[in-house]
PDB file of N, CA and C in Angstrom:
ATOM      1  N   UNK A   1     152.927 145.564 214.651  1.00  0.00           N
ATOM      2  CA  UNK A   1     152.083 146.735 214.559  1.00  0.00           C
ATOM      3  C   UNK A   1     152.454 147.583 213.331  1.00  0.00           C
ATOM      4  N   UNK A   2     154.256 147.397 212.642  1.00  0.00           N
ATOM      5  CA  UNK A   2     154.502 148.155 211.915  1.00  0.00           C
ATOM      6  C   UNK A   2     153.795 148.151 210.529  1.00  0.00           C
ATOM      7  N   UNK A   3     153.865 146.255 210.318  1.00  0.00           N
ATOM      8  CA  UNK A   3     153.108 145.631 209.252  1.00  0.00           C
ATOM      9  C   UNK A   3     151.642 146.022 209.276  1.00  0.00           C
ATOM     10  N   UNK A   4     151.062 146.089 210.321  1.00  0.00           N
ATOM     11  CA  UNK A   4     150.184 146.040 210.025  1.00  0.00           C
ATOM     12  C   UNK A   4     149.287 147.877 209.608  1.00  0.00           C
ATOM     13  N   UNK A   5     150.399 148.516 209.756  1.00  0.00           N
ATOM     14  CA  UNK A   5     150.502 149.682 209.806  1.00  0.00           C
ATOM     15  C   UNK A   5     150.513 150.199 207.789  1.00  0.00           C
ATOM     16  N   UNK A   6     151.255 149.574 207.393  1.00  0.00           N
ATOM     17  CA  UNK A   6     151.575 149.593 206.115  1.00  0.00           C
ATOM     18  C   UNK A   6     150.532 148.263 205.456  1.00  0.00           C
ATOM     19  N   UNK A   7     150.080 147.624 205.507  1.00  0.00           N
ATOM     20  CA  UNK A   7     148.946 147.203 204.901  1.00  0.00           C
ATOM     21  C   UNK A   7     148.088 147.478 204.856  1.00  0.00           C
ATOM     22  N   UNK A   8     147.997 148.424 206.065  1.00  0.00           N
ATOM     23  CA  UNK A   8     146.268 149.514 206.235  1.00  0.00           C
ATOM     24  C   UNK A   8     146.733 150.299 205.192  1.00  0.00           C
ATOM     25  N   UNK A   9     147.479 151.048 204.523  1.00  0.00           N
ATOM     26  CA  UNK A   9     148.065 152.290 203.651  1.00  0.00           C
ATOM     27  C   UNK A   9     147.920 151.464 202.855  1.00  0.00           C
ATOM     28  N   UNK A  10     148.246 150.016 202.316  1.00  0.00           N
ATOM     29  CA  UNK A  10     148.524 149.429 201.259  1.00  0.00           C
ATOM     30  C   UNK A  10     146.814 149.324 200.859  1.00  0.00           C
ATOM     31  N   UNK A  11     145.813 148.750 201.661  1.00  0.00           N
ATOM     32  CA  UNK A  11     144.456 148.124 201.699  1.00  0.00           C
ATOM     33  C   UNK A  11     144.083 149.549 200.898  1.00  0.00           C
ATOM     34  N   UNK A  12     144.259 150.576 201.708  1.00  0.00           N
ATOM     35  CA  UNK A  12     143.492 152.278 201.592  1.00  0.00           C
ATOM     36  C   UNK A  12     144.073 152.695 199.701  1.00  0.00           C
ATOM     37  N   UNK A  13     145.118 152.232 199.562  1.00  0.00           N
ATOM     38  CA  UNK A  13     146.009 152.596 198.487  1.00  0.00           C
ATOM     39  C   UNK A  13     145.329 152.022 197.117  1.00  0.00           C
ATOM     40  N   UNK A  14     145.156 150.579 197.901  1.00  0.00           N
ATOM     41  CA  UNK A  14     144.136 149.924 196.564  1.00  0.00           C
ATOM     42  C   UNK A  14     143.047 150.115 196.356  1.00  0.00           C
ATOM     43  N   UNK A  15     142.560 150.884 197.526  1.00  0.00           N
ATOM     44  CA  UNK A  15     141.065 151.067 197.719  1.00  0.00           C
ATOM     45  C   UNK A  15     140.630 151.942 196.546  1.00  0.00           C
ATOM     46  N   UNK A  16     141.666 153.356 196.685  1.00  0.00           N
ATOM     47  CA  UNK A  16     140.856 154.478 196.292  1.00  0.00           C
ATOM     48  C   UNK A  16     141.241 154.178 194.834  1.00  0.00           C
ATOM     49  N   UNK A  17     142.128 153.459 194.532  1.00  0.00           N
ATOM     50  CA  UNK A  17     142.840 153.050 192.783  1.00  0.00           C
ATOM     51  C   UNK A  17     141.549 152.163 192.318  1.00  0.00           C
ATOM     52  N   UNK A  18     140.827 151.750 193.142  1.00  0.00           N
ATOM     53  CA  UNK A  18     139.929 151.029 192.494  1.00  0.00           C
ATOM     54  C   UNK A  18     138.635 151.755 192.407  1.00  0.00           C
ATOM     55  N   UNK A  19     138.623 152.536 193.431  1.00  0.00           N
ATOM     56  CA  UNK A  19     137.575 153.732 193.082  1.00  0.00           C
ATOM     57  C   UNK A  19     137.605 154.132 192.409  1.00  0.00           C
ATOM     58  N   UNK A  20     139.103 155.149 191.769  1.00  0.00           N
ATOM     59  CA  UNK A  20     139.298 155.821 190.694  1.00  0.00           C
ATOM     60  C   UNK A  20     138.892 155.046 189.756  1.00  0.00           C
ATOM     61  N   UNK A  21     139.366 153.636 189.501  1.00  0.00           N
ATOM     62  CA  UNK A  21     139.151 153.062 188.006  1.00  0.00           C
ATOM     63  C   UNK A  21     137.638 152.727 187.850  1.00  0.00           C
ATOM     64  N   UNK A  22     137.056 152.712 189.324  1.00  0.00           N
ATOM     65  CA  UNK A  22     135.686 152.408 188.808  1.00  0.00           C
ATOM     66  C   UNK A  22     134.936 154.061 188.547  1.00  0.00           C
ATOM     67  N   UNK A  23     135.060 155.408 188.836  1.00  0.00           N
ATOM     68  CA  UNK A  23     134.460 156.545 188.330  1.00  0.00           C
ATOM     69  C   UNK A  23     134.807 157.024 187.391  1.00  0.00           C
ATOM     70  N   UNK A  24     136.368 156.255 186.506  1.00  0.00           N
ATOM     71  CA  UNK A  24     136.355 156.515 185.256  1.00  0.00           C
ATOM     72  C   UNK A  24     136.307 155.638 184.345  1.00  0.00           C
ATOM     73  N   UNK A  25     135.961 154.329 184.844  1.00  0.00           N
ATOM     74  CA  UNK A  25     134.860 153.090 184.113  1.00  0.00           C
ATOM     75  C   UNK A  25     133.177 153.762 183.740  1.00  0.00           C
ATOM     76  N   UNK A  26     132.798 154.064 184.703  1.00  0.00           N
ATOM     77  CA  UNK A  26     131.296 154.829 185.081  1.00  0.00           C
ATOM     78  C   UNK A  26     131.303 156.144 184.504  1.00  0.00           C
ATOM     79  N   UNK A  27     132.244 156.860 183.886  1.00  0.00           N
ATOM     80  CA  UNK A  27     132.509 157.976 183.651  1.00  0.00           C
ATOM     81  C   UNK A  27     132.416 158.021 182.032  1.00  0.00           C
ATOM     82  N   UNK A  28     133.320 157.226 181.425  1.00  0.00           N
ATOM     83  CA  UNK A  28     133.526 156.662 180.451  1.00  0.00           C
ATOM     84  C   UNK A  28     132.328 156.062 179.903  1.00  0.00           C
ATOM     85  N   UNK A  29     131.668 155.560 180.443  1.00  0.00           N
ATOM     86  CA  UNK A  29     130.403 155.139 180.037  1.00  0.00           C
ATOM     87  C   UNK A  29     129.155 155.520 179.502  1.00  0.00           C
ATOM     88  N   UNK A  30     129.314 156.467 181.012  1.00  0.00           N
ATOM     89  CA  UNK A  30     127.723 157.265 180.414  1.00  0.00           C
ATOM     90  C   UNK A  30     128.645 158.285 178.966  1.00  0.00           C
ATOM     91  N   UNK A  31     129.286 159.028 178.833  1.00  0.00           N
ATOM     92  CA  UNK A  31     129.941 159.601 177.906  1.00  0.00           C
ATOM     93  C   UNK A  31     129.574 158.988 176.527  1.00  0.00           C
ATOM     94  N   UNK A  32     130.143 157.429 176.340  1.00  0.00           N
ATOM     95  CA  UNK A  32     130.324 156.486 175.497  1.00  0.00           C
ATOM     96  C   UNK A  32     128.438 156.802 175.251  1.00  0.00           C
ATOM     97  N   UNK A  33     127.423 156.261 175.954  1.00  0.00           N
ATOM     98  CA  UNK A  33     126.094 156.324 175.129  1.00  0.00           C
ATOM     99  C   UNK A  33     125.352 157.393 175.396  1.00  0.00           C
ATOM    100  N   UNK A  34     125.918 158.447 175.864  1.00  0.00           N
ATOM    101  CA  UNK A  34     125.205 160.070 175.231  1.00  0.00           C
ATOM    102  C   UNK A  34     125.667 160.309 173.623  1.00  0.00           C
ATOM    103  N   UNK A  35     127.546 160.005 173.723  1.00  0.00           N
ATOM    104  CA  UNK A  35     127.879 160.407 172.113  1.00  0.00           C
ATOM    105  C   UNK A  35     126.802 159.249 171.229  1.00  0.00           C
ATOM    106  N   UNK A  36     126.794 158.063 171.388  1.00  0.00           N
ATOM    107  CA  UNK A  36     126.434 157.204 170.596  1.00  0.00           C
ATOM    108  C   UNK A  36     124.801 157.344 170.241  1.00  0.00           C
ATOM    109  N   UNK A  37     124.075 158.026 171.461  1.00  0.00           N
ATOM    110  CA  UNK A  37     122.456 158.336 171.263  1.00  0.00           C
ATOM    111  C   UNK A  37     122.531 159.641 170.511  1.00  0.00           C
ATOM    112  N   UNK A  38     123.513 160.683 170.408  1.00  0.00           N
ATOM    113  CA  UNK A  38     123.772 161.845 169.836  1.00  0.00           C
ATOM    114  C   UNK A  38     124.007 161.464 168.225  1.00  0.00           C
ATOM    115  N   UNK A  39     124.538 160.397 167.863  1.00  0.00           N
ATOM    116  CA  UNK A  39     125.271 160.221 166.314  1.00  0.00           C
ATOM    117  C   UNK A  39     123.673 159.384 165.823  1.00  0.00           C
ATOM    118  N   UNK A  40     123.094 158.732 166.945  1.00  0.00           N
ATOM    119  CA  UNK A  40     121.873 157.894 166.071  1.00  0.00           C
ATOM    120  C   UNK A  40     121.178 158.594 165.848  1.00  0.00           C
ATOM    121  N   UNK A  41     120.838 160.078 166.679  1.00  0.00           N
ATOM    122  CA  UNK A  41     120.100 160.857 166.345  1.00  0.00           C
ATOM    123  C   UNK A  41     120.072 161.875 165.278  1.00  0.00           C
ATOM    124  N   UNK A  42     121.453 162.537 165.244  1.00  0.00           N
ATOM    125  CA  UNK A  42     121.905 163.015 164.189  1.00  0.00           C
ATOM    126  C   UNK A  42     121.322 162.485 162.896  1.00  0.00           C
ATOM    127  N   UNK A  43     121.788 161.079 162.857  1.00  0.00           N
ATOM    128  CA  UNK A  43     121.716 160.024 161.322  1.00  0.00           C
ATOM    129  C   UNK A  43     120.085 159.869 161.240  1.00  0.00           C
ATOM    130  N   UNK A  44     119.491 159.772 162.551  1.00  0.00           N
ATOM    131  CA  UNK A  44     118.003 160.072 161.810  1.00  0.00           C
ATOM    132  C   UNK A  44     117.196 160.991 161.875  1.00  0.00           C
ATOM    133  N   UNK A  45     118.019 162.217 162.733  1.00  0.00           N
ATOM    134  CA  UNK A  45     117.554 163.890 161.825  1.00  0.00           C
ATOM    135  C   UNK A  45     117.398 163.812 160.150  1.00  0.00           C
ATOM    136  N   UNK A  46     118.837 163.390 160.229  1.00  0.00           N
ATOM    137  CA  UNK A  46     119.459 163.734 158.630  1.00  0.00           C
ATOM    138  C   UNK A  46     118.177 163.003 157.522  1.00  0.00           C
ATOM    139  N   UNK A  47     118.393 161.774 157.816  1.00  0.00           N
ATOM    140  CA  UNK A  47     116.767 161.072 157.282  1.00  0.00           C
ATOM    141  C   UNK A  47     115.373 161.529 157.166  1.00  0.00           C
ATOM    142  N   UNK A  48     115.142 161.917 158.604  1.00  0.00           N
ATOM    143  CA  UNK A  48     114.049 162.652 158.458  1.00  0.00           C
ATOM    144  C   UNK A  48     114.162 164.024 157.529  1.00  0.00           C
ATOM    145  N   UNK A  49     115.234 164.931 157.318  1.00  0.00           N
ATOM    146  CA  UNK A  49     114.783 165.846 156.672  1.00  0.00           C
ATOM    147  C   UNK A  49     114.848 165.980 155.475  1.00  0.00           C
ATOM    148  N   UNK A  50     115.696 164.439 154.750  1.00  0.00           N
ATOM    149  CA  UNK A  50     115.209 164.205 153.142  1.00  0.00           C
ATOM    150  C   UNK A  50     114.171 164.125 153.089  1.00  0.00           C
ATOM    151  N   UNK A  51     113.527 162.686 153.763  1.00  0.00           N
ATOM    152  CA  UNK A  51     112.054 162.095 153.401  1.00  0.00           C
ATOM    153  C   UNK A  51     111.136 163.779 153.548  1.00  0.00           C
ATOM    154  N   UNK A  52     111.584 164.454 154.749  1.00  0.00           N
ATOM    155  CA  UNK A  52     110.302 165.373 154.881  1.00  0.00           C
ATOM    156  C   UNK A  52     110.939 166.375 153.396  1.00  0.00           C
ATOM    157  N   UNK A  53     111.964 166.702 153.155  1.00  0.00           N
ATOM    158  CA  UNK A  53     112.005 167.825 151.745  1.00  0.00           C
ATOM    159  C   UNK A  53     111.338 167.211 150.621  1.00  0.00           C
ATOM    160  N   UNK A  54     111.816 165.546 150.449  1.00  0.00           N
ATOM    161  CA  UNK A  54     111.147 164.953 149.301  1.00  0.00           C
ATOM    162  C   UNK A  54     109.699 164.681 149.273  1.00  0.00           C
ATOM    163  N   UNK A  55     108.998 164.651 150.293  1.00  0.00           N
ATOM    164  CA  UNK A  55     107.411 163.965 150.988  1.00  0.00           C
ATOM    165  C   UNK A  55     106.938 165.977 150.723  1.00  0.00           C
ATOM    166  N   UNK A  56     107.538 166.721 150.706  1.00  0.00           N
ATOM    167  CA  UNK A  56     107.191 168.375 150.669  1.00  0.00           C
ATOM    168  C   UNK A  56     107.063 168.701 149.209  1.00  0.00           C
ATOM    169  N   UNK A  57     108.215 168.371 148.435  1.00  0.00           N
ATOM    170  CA  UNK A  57     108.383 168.629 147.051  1.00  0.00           C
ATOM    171  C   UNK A  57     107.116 167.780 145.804  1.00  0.00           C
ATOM    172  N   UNK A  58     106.981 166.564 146.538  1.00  0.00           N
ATOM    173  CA  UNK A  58     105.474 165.645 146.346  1.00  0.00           C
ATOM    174  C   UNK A  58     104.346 166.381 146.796  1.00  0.00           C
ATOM    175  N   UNK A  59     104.171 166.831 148.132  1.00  0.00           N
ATOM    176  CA  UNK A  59     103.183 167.304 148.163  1.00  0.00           C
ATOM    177  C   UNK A  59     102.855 168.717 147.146  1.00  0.00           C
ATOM    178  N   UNK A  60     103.485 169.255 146.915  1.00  0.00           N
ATOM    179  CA  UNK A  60     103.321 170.582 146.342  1.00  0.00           C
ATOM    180  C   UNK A  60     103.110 170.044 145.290  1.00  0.00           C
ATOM    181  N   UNK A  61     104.306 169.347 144.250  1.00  0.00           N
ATOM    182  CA  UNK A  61     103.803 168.956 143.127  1.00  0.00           C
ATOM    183  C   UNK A  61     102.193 168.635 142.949  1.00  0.00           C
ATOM    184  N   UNK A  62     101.954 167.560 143.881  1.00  0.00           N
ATOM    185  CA  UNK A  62     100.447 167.307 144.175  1.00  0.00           C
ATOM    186  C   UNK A  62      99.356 168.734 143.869  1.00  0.00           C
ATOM    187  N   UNK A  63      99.832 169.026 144.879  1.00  0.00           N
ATOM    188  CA  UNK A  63      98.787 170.322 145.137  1.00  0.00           C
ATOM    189  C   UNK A  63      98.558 170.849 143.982  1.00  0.00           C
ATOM    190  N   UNK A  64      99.768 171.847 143.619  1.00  0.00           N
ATOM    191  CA  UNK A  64      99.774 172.431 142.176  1.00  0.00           C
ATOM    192  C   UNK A  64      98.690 172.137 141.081  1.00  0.00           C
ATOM    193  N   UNK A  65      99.246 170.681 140.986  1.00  0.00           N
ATOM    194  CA  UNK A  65      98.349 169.707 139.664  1.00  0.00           C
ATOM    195  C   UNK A  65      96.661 170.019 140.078  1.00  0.00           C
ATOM    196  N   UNK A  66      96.376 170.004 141.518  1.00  0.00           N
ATOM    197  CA  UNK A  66      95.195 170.227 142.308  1.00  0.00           C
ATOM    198  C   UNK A  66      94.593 171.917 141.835  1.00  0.00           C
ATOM    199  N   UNK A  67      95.487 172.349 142.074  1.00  0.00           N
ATOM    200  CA  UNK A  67      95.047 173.701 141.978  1.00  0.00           C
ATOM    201  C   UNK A  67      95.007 174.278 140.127  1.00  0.00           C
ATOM    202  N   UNK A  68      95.902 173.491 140.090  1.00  0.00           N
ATOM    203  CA  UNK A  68      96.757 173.970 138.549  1.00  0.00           C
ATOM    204  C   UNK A  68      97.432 175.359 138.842  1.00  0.00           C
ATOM    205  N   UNK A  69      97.857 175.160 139.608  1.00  0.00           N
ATOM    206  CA  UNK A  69      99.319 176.266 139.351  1.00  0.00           C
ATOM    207  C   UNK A  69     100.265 175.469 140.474  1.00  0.00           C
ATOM    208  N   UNK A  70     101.358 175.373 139.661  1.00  0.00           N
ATOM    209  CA  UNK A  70     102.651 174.714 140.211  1.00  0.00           C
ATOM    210  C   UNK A  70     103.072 175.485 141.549  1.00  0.00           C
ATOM    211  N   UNK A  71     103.238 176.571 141.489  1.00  0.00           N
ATOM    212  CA  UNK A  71     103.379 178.063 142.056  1.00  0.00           C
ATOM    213  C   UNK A  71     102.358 177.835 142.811  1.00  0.00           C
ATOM    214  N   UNK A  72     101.136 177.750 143.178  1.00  0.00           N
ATOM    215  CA  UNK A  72     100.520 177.766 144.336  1.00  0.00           C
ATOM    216  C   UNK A  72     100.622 176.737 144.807  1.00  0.00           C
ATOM    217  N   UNK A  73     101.139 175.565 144.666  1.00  0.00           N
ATOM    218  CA  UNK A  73     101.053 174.470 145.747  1.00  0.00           C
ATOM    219  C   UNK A  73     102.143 174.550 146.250  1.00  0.00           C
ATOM    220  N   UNK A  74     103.134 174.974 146.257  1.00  0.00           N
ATOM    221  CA  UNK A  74     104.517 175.656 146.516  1.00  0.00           C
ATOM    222  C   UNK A  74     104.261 176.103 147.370  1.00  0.00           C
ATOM    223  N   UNK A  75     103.349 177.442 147.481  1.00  0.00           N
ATOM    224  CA  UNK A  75     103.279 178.279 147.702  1.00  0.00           C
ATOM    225  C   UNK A  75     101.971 178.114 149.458  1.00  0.00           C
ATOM    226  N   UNK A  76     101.205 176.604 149.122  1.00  0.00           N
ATOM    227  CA  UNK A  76     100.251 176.468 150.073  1.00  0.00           C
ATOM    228  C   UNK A  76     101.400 175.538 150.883  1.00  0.00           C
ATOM    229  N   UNK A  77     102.246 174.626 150.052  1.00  0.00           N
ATOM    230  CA  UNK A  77     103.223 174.098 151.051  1.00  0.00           C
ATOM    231  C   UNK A  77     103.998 175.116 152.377  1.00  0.00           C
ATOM    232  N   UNK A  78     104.668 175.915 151.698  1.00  0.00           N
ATOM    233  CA  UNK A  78     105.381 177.391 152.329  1.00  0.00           C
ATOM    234  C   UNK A  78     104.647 177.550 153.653  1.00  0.00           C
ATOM    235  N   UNK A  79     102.826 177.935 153.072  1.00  0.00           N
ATOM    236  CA  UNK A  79     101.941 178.519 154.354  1.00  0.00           C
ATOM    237  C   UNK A  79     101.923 177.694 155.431  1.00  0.00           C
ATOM    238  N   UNK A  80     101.974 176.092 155.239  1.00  0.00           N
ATOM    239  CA  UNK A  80     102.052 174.987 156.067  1.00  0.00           C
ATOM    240  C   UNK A  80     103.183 175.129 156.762  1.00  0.00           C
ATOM    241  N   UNK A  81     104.251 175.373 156.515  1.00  0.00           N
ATOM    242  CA  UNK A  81     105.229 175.136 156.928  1.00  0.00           C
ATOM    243  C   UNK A  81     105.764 176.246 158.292  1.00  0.00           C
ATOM    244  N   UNK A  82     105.091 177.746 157.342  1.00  0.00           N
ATOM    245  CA  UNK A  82     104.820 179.222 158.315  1.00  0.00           C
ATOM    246  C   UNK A  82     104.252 178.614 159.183  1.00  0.00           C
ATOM    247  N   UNK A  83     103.421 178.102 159.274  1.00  0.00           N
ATOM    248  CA  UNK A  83     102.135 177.682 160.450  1.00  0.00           C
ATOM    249  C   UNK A  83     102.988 176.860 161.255  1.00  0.00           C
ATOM    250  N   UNK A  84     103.494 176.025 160.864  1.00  0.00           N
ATOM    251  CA  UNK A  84     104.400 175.475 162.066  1.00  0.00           C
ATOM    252  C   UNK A  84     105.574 176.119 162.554  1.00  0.00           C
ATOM    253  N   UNK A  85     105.597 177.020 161.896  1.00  0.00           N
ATOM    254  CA  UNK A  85     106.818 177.579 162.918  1.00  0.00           C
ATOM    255  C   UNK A  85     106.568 178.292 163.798  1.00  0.00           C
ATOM    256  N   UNK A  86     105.264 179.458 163.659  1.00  0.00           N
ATOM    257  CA  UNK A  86     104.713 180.327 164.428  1.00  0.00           C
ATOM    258  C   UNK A  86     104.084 179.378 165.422  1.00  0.00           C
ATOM    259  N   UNK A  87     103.346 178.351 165.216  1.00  0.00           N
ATOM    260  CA  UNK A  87     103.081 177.311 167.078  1.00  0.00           C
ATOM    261  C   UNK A  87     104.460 177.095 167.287  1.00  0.00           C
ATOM    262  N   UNK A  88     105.364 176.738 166.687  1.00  0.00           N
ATOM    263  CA  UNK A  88     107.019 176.386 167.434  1.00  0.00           C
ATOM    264  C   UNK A  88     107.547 177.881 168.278  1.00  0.00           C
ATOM    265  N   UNK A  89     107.282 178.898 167.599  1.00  0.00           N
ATOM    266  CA  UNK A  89     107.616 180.066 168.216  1.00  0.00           C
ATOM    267  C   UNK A  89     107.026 180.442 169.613  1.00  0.00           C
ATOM    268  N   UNK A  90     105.389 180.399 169.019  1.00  0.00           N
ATOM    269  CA  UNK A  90     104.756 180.606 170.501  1.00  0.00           C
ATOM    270  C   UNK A  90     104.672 179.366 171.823  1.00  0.00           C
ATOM    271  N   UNK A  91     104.845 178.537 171.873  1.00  0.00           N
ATOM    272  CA  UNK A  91     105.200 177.104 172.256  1.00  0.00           C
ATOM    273  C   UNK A  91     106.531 177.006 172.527  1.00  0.00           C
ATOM    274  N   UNK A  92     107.369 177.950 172.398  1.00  0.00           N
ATOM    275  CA  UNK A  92     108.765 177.853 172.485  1.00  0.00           C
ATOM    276  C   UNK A  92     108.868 177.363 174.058  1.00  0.00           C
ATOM    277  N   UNK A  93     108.745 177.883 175.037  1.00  0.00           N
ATOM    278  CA  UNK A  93     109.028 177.727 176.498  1.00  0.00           C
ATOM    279  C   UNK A  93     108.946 176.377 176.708  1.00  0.00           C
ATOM    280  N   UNK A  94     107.580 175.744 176.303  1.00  0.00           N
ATOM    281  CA  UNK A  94     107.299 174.605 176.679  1.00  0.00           C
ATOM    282  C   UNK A  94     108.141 173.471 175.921  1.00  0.00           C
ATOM    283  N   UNK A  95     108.676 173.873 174.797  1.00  0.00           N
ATOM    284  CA  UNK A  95     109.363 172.755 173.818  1.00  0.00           C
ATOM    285  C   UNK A  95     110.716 172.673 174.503  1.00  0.00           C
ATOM    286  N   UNK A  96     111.225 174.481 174.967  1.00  0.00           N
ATOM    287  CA  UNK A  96     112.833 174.003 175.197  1.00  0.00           C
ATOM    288  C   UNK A  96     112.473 173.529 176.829  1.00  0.00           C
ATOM    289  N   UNK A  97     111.560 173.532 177.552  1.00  0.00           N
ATOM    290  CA  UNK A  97     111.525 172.722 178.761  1.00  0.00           C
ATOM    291  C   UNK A  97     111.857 171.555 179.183  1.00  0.00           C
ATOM    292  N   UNK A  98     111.018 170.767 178.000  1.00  0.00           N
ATOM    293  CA  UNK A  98     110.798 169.591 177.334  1.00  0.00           C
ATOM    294  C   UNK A  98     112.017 168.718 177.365  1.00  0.00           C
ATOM    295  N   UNK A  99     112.767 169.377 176.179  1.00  0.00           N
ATOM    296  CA  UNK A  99     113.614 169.353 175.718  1.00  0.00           C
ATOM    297  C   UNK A  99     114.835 169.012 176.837  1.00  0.00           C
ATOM    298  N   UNK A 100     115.047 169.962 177.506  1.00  0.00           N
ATOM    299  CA  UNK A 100     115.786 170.454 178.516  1.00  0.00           C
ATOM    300  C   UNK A 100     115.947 169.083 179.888  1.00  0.00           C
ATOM    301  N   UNK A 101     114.273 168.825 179.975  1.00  0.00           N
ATOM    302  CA  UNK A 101     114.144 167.306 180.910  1.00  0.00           C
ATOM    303  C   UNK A 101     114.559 166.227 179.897  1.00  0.00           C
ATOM    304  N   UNK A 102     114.207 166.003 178.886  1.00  0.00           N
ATOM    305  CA  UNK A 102     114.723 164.565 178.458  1.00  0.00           C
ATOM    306  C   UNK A 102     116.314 164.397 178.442  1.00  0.00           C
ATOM    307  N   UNK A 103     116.940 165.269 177.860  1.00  0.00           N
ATOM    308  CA  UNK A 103     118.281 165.396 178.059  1.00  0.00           C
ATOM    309  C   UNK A 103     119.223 164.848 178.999  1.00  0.00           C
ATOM    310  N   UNK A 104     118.283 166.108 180.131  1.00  0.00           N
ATOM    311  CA  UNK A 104     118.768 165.447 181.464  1.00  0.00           C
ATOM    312  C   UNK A 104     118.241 164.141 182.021  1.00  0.00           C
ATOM    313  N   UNK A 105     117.429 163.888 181.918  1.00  0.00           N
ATOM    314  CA  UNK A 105     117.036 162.389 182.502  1.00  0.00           C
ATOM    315  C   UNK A 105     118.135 161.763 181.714  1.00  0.00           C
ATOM    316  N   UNK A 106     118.583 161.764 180.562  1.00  0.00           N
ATOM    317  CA  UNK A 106     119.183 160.543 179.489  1.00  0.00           C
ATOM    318  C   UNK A 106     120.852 160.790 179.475  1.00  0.00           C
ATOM    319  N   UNK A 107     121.391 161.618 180.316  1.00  0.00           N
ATOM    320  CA  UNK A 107     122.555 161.965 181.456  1.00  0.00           C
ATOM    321  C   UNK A 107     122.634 161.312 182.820  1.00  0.00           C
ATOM    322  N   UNK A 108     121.571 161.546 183.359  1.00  0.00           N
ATOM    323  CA  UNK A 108     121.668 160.854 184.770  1.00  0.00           C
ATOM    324  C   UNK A 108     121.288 159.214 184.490  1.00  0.00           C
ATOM    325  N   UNK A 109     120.836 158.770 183.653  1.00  0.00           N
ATOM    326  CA  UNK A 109     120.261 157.047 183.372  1.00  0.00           C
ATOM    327  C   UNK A 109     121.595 156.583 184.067  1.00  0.00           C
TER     328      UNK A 109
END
């Protein structure tokens, strides 16, 4: 009864050591591809906001030549750009909502 007394402690002993190693296997994990979806995203923020400064600096040039003043296509770029920020402003609630669910869904995966 004694043995079998101390193999129940021994069984229970390995039990929860294997629990532990499996919630910080599972732990470790999701961690591992939030940072890794965080750095791909980063690297193609960063991308996107050359192409969009350089695809901006083209367009204006464009424009300018359009308008003939360098200075106003600059300057109609700028207004484009106002315009999107003021829908980002008023739209705010709904973007950081948004925002707020994908996150979390891509935590709990």
């Amino acid at each position: 009864m004694k043995e079998k007394k101390q193999d129940l402690g021994n069984h229970i002993s390995n039990y929860l050591d294997t629990l532990y190693d499996l919630a910080s296997v599972t732990v470790t994990q999701k961690v591992t591809n939030v940072a890794s979806r965080i750095i791909v995203t980063i690297i193609v923020c960063a991308l996107g906001l050359f192409t969009l400064f350089f695809a901006s600096l083209g367009l204006a040039w464009w424009l300018g030549d359009m308008v003939k003043s360098r200075e106003g296509g600059f300057w109609i770029v700028a207004g484009f750009y106002l315009l999107l920020i003021l829908i980002i402003i008023m739209s705010g609630k709904k973007i950081f909502s948004s925002f707020r669910n994908l996150i979390a869904r891509k935590i709990y995966e």
